[in-house]
C-alpha atoms as a PDB file:
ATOM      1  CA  UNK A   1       8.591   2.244   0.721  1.00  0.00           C
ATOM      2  CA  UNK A   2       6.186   5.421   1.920  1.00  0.00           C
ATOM      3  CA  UNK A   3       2.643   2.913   2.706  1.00  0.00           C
ATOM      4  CA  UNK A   4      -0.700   4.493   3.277  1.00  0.00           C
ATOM      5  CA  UNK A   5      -4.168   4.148   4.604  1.00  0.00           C
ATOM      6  CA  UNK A   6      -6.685   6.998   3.859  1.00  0.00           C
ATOM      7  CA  UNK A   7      -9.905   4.675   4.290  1.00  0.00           C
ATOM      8  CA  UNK A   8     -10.032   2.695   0.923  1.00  0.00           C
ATOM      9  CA  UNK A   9      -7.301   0.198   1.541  1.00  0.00           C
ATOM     10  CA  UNK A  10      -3.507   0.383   1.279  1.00  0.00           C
ATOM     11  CA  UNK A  11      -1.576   1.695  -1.189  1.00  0.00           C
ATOM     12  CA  UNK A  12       2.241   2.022  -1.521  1.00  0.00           C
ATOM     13  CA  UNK A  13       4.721   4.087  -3.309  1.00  0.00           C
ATOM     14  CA  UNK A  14       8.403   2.430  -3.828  1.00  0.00           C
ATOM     15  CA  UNK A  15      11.475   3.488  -4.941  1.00  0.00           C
ATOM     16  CA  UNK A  16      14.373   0.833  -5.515  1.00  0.00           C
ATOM     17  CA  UNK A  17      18.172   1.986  -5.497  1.00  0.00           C
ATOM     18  CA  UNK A  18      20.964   0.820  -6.810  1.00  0.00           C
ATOM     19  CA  UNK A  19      23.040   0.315  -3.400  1.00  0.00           C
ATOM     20  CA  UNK A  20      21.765  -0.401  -0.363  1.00  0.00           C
ATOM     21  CA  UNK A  21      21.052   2.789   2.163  1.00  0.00           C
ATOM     22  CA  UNK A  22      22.031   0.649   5.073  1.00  0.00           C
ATOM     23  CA  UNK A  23      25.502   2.504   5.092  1.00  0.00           C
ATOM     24  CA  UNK A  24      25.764   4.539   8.157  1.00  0.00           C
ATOM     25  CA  UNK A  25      24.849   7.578   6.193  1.00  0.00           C
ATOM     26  CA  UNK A  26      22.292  10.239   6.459  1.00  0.00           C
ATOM     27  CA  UNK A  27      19.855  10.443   3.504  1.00  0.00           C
ATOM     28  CA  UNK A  28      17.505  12.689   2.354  1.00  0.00           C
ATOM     29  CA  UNK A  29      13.738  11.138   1.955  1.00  0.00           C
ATOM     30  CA  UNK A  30      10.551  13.108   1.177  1.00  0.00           C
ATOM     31  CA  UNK A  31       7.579  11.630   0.889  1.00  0.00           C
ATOM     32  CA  UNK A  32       3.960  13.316  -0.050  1.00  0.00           C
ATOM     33  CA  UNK A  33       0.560  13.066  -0.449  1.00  0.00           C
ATOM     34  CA  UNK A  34      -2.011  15.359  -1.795  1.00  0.00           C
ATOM     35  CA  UNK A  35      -5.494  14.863  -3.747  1.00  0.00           C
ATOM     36  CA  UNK A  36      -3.920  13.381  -6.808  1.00  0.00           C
ATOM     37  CA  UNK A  37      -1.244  11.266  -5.891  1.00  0.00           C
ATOM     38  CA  UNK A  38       1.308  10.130  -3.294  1.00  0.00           C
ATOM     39  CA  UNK A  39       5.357  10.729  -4.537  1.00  0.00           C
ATOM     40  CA  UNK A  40       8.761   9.289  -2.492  1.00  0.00           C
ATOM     41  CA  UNK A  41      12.076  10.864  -3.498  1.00  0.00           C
ATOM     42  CA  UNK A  42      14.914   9.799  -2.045  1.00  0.00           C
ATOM     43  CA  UNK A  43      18.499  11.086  -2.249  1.00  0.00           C
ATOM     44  CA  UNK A  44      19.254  12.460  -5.663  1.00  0.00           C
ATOM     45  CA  UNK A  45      17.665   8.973  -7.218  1.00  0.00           C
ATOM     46  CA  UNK A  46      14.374   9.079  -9.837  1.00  0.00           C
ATOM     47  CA  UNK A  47      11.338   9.270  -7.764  1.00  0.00           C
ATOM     48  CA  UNK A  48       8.244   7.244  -7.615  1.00  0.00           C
ATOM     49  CA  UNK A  49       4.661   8.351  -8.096  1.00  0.00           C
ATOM     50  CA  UNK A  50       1.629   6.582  -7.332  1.00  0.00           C
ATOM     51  CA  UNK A  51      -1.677   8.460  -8.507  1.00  0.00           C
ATOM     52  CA  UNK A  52      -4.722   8.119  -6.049  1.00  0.00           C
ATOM     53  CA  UNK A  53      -8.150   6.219  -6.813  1.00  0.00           C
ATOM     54  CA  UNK A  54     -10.287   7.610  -8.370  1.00  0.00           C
ATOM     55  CA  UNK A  55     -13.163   6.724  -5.656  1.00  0.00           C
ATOM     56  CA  UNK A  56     -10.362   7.743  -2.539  1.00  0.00           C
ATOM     57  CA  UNK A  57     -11.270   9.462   0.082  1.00  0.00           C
ATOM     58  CA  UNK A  58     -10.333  13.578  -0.039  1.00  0.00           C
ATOM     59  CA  UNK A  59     -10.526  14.434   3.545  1.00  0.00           C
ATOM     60  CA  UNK A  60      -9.625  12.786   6.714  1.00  0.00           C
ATOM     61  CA  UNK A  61     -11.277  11.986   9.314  1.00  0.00           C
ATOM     62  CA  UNK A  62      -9.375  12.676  12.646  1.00  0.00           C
ATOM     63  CA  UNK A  63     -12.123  12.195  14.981  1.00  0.00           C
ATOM     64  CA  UNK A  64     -11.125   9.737  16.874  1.00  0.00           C
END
C-alpha cells in the first residue's frame, strides 16, 4: 500500500499478491508520484495506478 497526502486528502495506491511477502526475502518495491498519477510496482507482479484529482495540488509546500 504506497498512501499519500499532498493537501487534498488521502489517497492510496494498492497492489495485492498472490503470496504473502512476509517470507524473509528481499523484494523489490517502487513507488511514484508525479502530476498525473501515483503507480506501486512490486516484484515482477502487475502494478497499480491511481490517477490524481483533477483539483490536486501540483506543487508542495515545504515551508514548514
Amino acid at each position: 500500500l504506497f498512501s499519500f497526502d499532498v493537501g487534498n486528502g488521502p489517497l492510496e495506491v494498492k497492489v495485492e499478491t498472490p503470496a504473502a511477502l512476509n517470507d524473509e526475502r528481499w523484494h523489490h518495491v517502487r513507488a511514484e508520484r508525479n502530476i498525473k498519477e501515483a503507480s506501486l510496482y512490486v516484484d515482477h507482479h502487475p502494478g497499480a495506478v491511481q490517477k490524481a484529482p483533477a483539483d490536486g495540488h501540483i506543487h508542495l509546500q515545504l515551508n514548514s
